[in-house]
PDB file of N, CA and C in Angstrom:
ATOM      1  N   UNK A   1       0.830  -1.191   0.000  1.00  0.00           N
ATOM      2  CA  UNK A   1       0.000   0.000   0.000  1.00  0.00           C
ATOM      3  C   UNK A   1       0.872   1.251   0.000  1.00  0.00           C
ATOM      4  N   UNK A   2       2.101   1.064   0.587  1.00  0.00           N
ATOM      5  CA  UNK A   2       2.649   2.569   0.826  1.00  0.00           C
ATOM      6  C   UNK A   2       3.385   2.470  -0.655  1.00  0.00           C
ATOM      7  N   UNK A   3       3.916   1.603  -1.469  1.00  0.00           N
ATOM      8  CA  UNK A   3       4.813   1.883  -2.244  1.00  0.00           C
ATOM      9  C   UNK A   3       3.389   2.555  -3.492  1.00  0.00           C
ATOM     10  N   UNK A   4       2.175   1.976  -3.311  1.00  0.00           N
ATOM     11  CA  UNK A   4       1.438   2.434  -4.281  1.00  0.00           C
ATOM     12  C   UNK A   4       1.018   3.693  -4.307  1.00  0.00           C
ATOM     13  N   UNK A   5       0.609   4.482  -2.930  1.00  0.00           N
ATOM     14  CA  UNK A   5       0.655   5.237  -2.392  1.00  0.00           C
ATOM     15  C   UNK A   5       1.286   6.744  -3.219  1.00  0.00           C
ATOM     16  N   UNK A   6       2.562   6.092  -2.809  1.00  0.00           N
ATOM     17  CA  UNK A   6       3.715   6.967  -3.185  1.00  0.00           C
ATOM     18  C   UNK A   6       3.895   6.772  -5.035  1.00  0.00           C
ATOM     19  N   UNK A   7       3.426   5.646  -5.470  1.00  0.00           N
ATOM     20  CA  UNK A   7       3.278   5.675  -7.272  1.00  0.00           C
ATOM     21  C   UNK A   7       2.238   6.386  -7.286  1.00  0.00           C
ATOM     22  N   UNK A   8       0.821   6.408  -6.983  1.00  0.00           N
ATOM     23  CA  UNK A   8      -0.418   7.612  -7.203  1.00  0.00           C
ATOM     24  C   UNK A   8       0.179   8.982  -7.199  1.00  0.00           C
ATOM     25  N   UNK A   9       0.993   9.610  -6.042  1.00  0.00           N
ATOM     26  CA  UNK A   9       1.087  10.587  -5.319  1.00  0.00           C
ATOM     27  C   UNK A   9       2.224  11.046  -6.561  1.00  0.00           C
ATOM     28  N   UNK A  10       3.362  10.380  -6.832  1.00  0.00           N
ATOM     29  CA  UNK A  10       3.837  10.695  -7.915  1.00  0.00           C
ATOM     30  C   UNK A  10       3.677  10.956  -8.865  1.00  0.00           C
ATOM     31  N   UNK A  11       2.889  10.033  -9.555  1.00  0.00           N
ATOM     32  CA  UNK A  11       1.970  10.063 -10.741  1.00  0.00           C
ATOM     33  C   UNK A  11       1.555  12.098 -10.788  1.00  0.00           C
ATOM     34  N   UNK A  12       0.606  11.684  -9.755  1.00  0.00           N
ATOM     35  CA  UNK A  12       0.027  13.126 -10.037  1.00  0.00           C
ATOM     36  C   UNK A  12       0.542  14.228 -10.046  1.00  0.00           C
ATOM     37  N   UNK A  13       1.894  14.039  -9.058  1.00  0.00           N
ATOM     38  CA  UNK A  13       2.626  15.395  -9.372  1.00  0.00           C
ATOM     39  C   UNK A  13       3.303  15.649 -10.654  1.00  0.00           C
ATOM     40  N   UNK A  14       3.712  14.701 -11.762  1.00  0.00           N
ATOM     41  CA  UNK A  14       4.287  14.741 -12.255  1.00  0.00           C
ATOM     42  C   UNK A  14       3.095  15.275 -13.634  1.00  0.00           C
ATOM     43  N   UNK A  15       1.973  14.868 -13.383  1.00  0.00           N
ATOM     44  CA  UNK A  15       0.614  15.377 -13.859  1.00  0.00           C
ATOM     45  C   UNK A  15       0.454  17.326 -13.831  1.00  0.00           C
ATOM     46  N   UNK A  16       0.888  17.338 -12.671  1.00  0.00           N
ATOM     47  CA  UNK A  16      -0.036  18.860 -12.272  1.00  0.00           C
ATOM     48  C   UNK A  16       1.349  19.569 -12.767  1.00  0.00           C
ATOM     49  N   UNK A  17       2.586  18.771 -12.657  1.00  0.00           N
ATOM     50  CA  UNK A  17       3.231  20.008 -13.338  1.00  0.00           C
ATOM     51  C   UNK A  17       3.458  20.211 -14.694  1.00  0.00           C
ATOM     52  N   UNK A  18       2.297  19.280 -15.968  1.00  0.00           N
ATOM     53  CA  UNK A  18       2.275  19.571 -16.973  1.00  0.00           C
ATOM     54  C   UNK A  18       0.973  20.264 -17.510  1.00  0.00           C
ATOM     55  N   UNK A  19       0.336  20.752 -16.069  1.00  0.00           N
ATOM     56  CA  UNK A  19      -1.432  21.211 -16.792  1.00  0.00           C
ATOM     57  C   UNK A  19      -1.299  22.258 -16.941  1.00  0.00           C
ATOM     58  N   UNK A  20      -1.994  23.135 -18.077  1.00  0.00           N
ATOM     59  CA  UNK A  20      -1.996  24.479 -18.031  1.00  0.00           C
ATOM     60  C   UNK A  20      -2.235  25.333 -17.151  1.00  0.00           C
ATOM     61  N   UNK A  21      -1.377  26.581 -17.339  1.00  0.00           N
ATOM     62  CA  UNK A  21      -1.885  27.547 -16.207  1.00  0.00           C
ATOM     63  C   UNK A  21      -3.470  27.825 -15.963  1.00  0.00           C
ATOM     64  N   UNK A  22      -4.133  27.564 -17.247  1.00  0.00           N
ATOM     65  CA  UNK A  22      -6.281  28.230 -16.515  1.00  0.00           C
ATOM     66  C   UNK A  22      -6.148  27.339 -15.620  1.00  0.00           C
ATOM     67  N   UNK A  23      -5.606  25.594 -15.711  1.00  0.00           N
ATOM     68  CA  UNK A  23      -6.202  24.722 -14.702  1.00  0.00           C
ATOM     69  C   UNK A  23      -5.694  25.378 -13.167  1.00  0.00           C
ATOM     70  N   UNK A  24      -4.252  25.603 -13.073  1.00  0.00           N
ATOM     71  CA  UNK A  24      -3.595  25.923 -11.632  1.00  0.00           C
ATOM     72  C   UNK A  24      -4.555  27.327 -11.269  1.00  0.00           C
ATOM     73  N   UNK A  25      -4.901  28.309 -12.047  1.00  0.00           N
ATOM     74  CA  UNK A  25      -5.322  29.574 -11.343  1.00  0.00           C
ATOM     75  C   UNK A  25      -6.270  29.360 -11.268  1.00  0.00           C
ATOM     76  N   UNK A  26      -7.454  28.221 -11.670  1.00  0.00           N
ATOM     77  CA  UNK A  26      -8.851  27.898 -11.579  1.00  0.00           C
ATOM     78  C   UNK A  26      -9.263  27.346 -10.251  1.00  0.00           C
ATOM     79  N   UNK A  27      -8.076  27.044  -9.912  1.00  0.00           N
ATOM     80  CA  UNK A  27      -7.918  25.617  -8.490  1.00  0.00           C
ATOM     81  C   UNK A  27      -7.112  26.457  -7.431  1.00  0.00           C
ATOM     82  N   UNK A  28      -7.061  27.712  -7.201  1.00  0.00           N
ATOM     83  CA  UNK A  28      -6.243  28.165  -5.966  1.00  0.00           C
ATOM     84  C   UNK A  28      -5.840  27.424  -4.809  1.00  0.00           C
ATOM     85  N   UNK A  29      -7.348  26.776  -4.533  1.00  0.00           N
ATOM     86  CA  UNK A  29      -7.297  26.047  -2.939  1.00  0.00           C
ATOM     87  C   UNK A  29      -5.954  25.209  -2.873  1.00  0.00           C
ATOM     88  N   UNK A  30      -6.040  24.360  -4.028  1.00  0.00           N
ATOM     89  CA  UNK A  30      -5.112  23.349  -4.618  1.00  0.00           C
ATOM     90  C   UNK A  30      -3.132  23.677  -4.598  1.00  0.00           C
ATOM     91  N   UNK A  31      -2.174  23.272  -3.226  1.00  0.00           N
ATOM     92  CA  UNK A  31      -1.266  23.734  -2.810  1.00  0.00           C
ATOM     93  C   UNK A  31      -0.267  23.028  -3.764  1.00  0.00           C
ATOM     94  N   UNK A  32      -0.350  23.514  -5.375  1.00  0.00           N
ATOM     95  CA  UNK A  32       0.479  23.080  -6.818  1.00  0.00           C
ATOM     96  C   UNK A  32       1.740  23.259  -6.256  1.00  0.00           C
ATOM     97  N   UNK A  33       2.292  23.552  -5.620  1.00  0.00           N
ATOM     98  CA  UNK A  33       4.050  23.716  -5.747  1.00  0.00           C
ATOM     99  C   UNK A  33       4.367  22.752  -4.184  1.00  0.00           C
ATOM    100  N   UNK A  34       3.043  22.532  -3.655  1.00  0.00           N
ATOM    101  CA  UNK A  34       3.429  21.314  -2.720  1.00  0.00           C
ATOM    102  C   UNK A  34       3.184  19.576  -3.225  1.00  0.00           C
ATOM    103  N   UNK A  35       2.391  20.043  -4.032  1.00  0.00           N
ATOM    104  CA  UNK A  35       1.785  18.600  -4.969  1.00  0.00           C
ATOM    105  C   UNK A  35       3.456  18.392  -5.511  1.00  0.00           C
ATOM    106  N   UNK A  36       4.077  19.396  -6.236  1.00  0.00           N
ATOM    107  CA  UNK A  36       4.847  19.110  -6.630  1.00  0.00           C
ATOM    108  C   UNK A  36       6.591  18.436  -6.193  1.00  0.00           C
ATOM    109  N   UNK A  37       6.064  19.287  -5.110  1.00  0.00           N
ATOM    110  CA  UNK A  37       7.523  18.718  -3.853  1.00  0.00           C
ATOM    111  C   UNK A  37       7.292  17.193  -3.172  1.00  0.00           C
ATOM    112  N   UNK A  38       6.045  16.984  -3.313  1.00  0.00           N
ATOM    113  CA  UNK A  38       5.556  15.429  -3.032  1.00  0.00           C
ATOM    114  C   UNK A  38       6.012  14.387  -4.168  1.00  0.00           C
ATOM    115  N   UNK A  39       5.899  14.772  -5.045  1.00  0.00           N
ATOM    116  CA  UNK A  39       6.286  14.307  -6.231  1.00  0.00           C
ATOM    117  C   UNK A  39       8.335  14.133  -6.184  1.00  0.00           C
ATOM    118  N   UNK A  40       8.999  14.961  -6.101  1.00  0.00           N
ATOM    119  CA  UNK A  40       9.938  14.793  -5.975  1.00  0.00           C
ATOM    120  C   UNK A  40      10.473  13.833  -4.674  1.00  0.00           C
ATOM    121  N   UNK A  41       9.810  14.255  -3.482  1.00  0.00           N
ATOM    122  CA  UNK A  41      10.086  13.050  -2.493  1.00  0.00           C
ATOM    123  C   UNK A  41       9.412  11.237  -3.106  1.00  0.00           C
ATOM    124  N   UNK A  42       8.448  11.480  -3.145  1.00  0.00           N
ATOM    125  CA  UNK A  42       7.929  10.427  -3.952  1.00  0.00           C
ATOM    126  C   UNK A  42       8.899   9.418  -4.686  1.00  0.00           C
ATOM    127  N   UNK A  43       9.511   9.978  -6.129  1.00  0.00           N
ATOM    128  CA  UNK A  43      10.753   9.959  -7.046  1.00  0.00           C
ATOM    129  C   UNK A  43      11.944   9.505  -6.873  1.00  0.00           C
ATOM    130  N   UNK A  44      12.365  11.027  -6.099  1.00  0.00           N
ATOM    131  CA  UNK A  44      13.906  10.873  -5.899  1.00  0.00           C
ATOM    132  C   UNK A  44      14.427  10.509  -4.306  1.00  0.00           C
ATOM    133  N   UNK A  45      13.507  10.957  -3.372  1.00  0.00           N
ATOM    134  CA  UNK A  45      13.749  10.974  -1.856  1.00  0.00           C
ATOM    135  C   UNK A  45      12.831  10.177  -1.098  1.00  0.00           C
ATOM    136  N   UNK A  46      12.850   8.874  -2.154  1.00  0.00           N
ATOM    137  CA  UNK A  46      11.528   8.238  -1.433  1.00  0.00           C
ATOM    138  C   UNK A  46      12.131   7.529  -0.113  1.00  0.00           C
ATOM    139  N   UNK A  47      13.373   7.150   0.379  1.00  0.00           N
ATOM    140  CA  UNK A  47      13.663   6.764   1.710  1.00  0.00           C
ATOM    141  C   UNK A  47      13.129   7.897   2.928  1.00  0.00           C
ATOM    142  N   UNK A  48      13.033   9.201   2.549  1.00  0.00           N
ATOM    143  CA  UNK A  48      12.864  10.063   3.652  1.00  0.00           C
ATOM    144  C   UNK A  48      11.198  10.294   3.666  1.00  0.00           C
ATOM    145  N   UNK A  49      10.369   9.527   2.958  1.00  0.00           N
ATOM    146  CA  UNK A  49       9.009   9.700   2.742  1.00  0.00           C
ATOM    147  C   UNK A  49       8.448   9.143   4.534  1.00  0.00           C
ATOM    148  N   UNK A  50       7.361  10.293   4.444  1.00  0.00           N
ATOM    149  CA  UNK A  50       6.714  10.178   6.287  1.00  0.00           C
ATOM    150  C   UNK A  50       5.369   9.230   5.925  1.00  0.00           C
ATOM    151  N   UNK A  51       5.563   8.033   5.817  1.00  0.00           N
ATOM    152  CA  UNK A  51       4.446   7.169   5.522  1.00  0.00           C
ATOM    153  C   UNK A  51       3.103   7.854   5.831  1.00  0.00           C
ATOM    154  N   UNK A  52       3.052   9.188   7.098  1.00  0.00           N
ATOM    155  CA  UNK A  52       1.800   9.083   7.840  1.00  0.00           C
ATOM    156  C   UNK A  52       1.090  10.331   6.203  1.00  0.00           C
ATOM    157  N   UNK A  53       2.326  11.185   6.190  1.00  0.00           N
ATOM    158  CA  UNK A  53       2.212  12.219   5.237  1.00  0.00           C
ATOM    159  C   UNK A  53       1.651  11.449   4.242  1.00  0.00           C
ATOM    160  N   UNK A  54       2.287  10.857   3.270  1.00  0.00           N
ATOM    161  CA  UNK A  54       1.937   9.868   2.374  1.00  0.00           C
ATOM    162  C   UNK A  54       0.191   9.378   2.111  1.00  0.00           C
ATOM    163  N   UNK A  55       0.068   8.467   3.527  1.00  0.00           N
ATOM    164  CA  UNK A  55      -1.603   8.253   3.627  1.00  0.00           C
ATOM    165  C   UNK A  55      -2.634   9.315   4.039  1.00  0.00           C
ATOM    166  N   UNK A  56      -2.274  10.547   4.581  1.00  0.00           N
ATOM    167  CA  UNK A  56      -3.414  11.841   4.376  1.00  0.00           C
ATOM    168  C   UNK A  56      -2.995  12.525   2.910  1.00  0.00           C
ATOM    169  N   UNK A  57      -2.168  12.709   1.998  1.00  0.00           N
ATOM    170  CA  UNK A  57      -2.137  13.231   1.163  1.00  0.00           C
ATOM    171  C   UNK A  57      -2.429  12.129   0.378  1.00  0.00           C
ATOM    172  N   UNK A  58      -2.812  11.015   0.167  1.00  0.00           N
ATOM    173  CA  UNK A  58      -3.581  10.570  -0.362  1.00  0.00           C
ATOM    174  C   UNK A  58      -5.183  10.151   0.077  1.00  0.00           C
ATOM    175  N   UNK A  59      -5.525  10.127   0.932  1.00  0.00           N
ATOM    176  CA  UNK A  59      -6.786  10.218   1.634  1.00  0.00           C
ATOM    177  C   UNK A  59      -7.227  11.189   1.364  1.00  0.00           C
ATOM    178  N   UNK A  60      -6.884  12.606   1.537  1.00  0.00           N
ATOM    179  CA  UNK A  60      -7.498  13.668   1.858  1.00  0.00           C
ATOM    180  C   UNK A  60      -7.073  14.659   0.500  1.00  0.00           C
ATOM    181  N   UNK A  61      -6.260  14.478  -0.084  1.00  0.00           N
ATOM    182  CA  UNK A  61      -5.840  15.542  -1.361  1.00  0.00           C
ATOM    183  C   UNK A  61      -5.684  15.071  -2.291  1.00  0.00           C
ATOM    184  N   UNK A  62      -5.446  14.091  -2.355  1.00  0.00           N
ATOM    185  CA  UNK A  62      -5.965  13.074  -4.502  1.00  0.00           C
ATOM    186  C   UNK A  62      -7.512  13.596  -4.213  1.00  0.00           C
ATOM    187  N   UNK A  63      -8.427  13.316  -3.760  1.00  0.00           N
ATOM    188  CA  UNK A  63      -9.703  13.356  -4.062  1.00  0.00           C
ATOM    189  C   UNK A  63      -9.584  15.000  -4.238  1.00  0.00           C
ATOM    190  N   UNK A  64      -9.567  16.291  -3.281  1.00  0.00           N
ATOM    191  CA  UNK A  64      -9.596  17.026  -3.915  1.00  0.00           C
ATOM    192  C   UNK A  64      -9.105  17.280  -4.896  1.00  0.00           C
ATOM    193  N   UNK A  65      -7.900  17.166  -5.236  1.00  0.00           N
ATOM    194  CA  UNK A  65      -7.253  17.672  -6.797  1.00  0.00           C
ATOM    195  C   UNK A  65      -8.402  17.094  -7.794  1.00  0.00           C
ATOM    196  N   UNK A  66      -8.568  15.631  -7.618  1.00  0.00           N
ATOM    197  CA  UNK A  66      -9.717  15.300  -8.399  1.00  0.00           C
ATOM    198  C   UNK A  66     -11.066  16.265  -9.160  1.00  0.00           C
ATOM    199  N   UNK A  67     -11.584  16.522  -7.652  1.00  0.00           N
ATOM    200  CA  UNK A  67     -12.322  17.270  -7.664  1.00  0.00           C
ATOM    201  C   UNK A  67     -12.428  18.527  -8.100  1.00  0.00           C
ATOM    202  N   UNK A  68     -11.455  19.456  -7.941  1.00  0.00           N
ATOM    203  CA  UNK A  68     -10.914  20.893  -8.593  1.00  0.00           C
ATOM    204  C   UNK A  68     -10.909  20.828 -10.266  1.00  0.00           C
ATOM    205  N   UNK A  69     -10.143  19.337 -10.679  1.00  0.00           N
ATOM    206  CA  UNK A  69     -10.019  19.410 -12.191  1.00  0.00           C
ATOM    207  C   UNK A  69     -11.233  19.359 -13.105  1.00  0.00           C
ATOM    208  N   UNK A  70     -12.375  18.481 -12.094  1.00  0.00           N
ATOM    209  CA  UNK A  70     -13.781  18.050 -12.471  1.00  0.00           C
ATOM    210  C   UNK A  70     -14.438  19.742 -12.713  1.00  0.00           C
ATOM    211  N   UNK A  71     -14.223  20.118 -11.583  1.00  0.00           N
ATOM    212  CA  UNK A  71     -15.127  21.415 -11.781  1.00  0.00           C
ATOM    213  C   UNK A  71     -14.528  22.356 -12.697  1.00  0.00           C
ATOM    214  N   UNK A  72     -13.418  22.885 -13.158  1.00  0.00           N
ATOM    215  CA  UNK A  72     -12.422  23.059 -14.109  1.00  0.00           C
ATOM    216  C   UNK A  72     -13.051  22.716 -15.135  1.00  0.00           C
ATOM    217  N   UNK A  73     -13.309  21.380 -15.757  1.00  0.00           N
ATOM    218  CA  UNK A  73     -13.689  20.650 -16.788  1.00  0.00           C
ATOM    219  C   UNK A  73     -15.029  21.285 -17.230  1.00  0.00           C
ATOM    220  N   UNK A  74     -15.797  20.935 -16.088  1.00  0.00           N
ATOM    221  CA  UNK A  74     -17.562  21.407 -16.588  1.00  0.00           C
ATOM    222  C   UNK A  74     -17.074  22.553 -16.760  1.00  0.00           C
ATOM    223  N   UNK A  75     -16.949  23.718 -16.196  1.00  0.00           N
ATOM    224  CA  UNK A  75     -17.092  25.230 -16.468  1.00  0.00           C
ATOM    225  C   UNK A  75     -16.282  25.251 -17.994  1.00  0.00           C
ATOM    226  N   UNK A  76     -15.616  24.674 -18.362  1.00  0.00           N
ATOM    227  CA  UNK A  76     -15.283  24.536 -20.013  1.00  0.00           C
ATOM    228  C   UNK A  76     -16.066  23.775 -21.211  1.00  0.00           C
ATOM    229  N   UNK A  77     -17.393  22.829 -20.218  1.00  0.00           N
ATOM    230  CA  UNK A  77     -18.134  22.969 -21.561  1.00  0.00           C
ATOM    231  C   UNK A  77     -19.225  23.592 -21.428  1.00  0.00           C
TER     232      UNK A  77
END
């Protein structure tokens, strides 16, 4: 679970730092330059990863990001 964890959590950072800027300024709430530092621990510094960090930023902030891109989406069609 934690190594998958940390593949989701990666995944997505490596996601958010290729979306256009409307998506990042559409999504304020959404802490993009911490998504992104997760991503690098994730990656490159995955021995120093805080397992507990790991399972609330995936519990609690994949679903929002989710959610931010969804609403993003509708208001574009």
């Amino acid at each position: 679970m934690r190594v998958a964890g940390e593949a989701v959590i990666g995944r997505l950072g490596d996601v958010a730092t290729k979306l256009p800027d409307e998506i990042i300024k559409a999504a304020p709430e959404i802490p993009w330059r911490e998504v992104n530092g997760m991503r690098i621990i994730a990656a490159h510094a995955y021995h120093r990863s805080d397992y507990e960090t790991v399972w609330v930023t995936f519990r609690d902030d994949v679903p929002r990001i989710g959610e931010a891109i969804r609403r993003w989406r509708q208001s574009q069609a």
